[in-house]
PDB file of N, CA and C in Angstrom:
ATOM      1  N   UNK A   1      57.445  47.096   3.093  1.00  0.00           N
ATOM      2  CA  UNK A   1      57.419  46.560   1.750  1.00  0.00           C
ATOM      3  C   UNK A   1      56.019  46.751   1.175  1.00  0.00           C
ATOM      4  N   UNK A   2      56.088  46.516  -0.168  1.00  0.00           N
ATOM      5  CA  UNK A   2      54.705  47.097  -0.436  1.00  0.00           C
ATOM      6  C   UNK A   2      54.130  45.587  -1.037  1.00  0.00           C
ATOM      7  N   UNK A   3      53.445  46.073  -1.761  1.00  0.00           N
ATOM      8  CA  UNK A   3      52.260  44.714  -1.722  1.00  0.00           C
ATOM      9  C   UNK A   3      52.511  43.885  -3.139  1.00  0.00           C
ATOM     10  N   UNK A   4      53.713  44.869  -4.168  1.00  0.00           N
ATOM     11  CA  UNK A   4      54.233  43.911  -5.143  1.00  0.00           C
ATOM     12  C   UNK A   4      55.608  43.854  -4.837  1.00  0.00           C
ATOM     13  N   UNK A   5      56.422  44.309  -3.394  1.00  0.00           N
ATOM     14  CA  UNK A   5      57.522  43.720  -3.602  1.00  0.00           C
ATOM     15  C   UNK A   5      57.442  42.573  -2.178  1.00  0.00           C
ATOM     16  N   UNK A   6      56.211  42.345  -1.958  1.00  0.00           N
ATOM     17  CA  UNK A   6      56.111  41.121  -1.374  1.00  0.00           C
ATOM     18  C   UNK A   6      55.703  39.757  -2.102  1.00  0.00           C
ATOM     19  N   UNK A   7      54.953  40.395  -3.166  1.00  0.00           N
ATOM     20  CA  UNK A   7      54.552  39.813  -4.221  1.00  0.00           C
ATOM     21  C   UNK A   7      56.136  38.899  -4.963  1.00  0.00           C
ATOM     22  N   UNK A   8      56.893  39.786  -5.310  1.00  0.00           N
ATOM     23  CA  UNK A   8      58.294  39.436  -6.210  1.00  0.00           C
ATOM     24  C   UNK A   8      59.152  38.459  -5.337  1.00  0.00           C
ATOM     25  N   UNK A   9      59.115  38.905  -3.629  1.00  0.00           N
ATOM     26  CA  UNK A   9      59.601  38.311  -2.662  1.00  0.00           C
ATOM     27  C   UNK A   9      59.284  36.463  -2.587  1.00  0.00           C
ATOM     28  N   UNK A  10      57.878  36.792  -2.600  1.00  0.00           N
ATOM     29  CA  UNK A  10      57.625  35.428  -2.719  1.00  0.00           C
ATOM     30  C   UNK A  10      57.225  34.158  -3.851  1.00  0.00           C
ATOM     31  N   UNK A  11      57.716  34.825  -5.140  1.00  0.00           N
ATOM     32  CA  UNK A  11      58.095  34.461  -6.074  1.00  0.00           C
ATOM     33  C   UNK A  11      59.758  33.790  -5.974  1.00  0.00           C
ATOM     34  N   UNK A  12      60.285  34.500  -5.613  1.00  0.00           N
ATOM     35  CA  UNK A  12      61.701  34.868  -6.112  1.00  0.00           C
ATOM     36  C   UNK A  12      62.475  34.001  -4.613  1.00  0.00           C
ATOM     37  N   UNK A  13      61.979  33.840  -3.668  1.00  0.00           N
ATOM     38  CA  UNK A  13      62.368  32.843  -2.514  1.00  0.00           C
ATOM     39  C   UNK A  13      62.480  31.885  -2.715  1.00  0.00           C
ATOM     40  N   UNK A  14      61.208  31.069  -3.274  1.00  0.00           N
ATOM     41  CA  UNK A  14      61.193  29.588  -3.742  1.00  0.00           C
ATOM     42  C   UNK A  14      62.214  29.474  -4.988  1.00  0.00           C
ATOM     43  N   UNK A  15      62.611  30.308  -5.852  1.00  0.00           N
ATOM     44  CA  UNK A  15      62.924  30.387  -7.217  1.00  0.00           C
ATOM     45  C   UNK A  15      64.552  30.090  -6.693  1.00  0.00           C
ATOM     46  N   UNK A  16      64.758  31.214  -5.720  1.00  0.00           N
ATOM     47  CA  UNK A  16      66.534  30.917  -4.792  1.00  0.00           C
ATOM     48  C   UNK A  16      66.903  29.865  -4.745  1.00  0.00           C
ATOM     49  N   UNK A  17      65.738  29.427  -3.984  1.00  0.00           N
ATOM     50  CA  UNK A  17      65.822  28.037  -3.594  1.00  0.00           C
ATOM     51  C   UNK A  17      66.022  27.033  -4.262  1.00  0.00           C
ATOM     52  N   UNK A  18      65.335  26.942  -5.541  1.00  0.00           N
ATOM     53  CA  UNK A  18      66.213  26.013  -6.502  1.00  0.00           C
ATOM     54  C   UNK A  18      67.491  25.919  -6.682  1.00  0.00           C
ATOM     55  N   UNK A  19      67.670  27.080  -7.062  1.00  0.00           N
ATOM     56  CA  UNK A  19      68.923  27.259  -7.312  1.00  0.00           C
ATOM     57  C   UNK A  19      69.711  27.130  -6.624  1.00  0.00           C
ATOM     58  N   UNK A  20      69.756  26.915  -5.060  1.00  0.00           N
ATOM     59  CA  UNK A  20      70.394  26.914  -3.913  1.00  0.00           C
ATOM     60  C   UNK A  20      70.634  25.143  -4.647  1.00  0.00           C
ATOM     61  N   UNK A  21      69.711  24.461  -4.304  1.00  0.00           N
ATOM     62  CA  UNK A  21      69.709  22.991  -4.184  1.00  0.00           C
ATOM     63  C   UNK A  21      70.370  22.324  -5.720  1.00  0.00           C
ATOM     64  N   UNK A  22      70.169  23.390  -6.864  1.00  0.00           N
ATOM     65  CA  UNK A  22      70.615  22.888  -7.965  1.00  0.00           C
ATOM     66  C   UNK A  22      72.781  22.963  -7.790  1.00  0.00           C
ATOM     67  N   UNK A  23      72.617  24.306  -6.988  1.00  0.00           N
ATOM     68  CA  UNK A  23      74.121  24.577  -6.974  1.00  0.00           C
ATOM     69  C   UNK A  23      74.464  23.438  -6.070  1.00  0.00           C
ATOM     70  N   UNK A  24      74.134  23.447  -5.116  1.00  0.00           N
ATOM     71  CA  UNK A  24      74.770  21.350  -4.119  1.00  0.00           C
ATOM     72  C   UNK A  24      74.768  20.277  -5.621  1.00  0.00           C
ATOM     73  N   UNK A  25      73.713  20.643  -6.042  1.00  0.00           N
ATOM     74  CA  UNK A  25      73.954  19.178  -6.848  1.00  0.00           C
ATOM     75  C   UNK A  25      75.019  19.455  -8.128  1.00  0.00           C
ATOM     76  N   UNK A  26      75.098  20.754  -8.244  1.00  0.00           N
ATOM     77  CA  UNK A  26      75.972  20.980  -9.459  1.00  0.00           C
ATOM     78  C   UNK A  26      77.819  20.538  -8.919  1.00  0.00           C
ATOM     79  N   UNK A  27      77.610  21.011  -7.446  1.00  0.00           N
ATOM     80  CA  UNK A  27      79.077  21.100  -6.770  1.00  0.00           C
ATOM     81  C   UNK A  27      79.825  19.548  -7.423  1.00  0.00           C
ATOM     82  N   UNK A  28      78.749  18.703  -6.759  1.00  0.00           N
ATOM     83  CA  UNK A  28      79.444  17.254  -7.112  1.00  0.00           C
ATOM     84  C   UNK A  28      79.272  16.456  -8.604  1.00  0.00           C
ATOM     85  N   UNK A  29      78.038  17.145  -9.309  1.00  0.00           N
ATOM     86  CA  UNK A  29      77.742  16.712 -10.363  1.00  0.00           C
ATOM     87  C   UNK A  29      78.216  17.981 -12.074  1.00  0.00           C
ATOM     88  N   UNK A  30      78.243  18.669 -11.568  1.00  0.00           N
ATOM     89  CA  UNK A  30      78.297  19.429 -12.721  1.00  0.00           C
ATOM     90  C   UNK A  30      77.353  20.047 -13.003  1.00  0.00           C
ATOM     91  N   UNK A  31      77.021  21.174 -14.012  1.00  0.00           N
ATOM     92  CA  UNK A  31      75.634  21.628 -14.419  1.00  0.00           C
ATOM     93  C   UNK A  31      75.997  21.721 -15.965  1.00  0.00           C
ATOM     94  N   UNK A  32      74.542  21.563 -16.374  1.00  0.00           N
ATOM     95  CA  UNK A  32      74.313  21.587 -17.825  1.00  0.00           C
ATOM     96  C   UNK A  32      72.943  22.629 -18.300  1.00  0.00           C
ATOM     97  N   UNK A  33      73.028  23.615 -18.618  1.00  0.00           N
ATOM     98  CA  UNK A  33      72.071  24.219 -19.282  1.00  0.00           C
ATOM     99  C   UNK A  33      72.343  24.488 -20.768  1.00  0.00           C
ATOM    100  N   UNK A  34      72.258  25.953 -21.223  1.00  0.00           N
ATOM    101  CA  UNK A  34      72.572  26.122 -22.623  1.00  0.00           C
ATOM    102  C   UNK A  34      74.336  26.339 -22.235  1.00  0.00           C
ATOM    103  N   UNK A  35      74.825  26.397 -21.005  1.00  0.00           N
ATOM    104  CA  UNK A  35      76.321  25.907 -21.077  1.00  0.00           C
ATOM    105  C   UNK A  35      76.474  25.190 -20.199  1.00  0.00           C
ATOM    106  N   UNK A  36      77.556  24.025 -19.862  1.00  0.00           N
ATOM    107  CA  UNK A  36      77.853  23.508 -19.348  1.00  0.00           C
ATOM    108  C   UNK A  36      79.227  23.669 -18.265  1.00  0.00           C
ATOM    109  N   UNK A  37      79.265  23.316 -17.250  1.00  0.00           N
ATOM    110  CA  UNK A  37      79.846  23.508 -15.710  1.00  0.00           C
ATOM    111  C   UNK A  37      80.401  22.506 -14.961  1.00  0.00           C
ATOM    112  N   UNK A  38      81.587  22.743 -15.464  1.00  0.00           N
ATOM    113  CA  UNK A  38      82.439  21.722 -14.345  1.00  0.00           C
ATOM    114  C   UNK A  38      81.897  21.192 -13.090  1.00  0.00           C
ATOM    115  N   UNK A  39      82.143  20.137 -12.476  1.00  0.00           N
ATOM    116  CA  UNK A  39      81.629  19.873 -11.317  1.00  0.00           C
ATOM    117  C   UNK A  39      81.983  20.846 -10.564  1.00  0.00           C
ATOM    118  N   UNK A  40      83.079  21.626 -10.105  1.00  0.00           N
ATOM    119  CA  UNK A  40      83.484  22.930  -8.733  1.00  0.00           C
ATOM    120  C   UNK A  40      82.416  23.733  -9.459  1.00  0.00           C
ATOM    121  N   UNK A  41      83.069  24.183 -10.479  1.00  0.00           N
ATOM    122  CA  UNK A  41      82.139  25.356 -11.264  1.00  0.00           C
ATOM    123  C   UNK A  41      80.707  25.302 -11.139  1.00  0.00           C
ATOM    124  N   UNK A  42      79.800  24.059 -10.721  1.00  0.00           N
ATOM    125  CA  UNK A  42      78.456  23.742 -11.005  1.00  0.00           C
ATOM    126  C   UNK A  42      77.905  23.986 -10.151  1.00  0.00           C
ATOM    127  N   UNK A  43      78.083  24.473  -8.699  1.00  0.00           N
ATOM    128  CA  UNK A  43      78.149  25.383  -7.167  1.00  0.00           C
ATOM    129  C   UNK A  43      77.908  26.582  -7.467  1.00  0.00           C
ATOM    130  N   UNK A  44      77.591  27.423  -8.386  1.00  0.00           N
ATOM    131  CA  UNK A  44      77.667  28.750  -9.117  1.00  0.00           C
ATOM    132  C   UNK A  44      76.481  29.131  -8.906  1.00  0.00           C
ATOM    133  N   UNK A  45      75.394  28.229  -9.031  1.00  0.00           N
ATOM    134  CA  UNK A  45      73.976  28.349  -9.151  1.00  0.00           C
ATOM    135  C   UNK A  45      73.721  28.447  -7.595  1.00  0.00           C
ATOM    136  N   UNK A  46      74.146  27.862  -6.966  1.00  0.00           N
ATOM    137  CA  UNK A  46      74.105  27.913  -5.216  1.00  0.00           C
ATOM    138  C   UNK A  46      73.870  29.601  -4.831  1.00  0.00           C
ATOM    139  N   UNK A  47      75.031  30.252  -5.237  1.00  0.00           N
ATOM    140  CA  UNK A  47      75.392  31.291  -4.772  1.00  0.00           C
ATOM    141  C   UNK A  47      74.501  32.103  -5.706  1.00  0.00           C
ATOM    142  N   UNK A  48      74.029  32.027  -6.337  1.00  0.00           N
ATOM    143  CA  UNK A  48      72.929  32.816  -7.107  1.00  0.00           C
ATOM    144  C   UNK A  48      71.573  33.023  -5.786  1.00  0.00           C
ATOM    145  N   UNK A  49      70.863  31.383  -5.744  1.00  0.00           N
ATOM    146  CA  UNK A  49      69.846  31.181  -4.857  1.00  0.00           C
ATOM    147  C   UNK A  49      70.356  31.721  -3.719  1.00  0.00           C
ATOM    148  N   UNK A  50      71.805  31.613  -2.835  1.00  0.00           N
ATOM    149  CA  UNK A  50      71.814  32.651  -2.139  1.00  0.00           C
ATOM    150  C   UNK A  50      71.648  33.375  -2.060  1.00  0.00           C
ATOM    151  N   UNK A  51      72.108  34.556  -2.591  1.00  0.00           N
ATOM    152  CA  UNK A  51      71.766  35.881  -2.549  1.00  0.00           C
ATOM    153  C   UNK A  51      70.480  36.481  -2.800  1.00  0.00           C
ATOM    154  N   UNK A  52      69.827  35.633  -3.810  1.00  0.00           N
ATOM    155  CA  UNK A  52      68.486  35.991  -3.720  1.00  0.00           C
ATOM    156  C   UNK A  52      67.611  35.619  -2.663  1.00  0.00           C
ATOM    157  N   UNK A  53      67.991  34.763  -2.262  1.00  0.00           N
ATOM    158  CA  UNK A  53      67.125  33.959  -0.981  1.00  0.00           C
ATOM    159  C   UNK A  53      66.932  35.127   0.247  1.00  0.00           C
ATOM    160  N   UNK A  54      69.023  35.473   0.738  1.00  0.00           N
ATOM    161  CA  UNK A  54      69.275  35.851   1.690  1.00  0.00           C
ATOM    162  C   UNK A  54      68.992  37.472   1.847  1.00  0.00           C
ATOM    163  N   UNK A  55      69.450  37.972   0.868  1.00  0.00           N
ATOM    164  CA  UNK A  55      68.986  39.551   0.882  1.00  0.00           C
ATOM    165  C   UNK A  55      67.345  39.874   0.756  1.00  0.00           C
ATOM    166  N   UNK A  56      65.995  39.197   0.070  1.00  0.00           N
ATOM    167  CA  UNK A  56      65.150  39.276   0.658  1.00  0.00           C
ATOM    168  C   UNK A  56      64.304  39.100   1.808  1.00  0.00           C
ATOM    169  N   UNK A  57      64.932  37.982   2.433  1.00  0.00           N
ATOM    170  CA  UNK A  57      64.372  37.502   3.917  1.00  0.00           C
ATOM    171  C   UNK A  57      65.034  38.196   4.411  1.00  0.00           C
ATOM    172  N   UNK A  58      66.521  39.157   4.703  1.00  0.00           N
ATOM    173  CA  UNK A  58      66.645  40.002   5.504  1.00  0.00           C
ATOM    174  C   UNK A  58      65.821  41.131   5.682  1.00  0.00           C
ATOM    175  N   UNK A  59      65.612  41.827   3.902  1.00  0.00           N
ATOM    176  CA  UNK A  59      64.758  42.868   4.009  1.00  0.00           C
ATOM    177  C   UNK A  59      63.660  43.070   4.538  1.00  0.00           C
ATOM    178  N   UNK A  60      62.416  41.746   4.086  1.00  0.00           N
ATOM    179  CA  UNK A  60      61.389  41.401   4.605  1.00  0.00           C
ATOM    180  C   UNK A  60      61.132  41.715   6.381  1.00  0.00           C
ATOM    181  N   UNK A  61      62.505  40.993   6.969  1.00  0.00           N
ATOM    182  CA  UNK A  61      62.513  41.080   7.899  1.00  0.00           C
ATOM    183  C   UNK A  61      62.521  42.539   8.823  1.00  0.00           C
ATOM    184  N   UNK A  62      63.744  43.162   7.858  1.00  0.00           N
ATOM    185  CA  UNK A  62      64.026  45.199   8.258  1.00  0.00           C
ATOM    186  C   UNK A  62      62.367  45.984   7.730  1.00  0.00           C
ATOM    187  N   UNK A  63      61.962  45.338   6.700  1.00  0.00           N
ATOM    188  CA  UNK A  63      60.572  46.593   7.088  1.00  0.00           C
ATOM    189  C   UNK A  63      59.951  45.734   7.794  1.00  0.00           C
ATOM    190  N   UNK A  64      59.385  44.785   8.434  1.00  0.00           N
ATOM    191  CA  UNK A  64      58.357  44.169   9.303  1.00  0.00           C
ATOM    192  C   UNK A  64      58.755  44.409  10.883  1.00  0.00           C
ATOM    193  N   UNK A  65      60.264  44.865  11.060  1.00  0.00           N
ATOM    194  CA  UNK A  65      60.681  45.485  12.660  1.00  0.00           C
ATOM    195  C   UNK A  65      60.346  47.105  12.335  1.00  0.00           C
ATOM    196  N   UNK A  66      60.572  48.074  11.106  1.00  0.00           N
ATOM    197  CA  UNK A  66      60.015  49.137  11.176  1.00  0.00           C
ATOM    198  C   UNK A  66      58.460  49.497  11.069  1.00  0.00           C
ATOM    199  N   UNK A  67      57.761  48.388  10.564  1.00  0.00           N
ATOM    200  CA  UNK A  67      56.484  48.475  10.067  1.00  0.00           C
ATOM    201  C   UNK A  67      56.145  48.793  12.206  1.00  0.00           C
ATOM    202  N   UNK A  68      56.451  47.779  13.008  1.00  0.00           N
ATOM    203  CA  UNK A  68      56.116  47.251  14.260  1.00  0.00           C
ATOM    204  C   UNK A  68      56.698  48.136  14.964  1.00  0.00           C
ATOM    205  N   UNK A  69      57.835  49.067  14.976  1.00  0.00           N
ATOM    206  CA  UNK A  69      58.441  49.946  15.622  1.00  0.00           C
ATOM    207  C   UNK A  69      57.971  51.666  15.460  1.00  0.00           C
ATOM    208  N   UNK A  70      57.058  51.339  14.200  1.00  0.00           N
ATOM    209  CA  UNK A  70      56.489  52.956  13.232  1.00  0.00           C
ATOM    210  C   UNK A  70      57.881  53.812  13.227  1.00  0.00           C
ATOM    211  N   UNK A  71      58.440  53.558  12.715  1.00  0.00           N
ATOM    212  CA  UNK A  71      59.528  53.857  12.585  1.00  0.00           C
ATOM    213  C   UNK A  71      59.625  54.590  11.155  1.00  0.00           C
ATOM    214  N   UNK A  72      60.518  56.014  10.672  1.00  0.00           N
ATOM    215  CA  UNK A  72      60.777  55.950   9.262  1.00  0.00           C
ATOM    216  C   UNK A  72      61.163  55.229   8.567  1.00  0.00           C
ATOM    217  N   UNK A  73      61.239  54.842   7.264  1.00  0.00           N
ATOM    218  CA  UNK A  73      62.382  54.351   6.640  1.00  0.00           C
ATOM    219  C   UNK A  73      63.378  54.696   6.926  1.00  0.00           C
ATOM    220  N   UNK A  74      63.940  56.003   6.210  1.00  0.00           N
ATOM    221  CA  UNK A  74      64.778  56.688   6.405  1.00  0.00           C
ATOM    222  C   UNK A  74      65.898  56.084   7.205  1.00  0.00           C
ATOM    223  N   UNK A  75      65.322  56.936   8.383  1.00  0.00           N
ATOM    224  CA  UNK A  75      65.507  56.925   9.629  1.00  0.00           C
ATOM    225  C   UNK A  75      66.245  55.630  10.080  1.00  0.00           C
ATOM    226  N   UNK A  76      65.577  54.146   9.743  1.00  0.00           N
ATOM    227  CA  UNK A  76      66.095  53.225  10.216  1.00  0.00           C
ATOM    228  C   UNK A  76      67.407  52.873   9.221  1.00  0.00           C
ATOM    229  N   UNK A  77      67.291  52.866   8.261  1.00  0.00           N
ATOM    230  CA  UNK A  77      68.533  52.854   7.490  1.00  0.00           C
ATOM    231  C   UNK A  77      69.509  53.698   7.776  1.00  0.00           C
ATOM    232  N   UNK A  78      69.841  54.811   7.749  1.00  0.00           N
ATOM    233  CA  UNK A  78      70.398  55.564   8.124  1.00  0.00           C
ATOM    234  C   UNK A  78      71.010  55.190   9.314  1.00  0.00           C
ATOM    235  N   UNK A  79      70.472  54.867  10.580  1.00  0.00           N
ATOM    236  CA  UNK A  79      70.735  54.456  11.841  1.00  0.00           C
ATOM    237  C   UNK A  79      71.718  53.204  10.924  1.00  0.00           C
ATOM    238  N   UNK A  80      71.635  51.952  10.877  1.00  0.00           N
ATOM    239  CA  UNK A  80      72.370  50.797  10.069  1.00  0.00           C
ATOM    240  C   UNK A  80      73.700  51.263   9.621  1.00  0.00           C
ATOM    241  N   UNK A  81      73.603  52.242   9.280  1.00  0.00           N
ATOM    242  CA  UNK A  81      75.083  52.792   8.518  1.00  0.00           C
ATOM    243  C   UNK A  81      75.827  53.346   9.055  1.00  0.00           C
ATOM    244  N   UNK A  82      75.834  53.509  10.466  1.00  0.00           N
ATOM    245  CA  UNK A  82      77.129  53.773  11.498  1.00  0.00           C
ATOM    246  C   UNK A  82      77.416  52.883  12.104  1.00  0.00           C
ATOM    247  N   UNK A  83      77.349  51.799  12.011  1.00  0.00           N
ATOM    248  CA  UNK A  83      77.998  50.427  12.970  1.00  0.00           C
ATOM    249  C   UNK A  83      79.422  50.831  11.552  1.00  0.00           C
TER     250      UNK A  83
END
């Protein structure tokens, strides 16, 4: 990773994370921004902070085993895509 998409990474982790904790509270409470969200519907925001959360800490994680392995990029991706 380079040194601004670690930068965005760790912006954008904590930022998930709201949203992770806003979607629990929306589940039982509802959400209200410039629209408003049923209580089920208000869990929406959860799955936002997921994905942002979860697909960068994986990545983080895939170049810091190639960074340590000197490994290509390429190379390691490529390998990933035959399971």
């Amino acid at each position: 990773m380079s040194v601004l998409d670690k930068l965005c990474s760790i912006i954008a982790i904590p930022i998930g994370a709201v949203f992770m904790v806003l979607g629990i509270f929306g589940l039982f409470a509802g959400a209200k921004a410039t629209f408003t969200l049923p209580p089920i519907l208000g869990a929406l925001p959860f799955f936002l902070g997921w994905a942002m959360c979860i697909t960068l800490i994986k990545y983080w994680i895939a170049t810091n085993r190639m960074a340590q392995e000197n490994q290509p990029y390429d190379e390691y991706f490529d390998g990933q895509q035959d399971h």
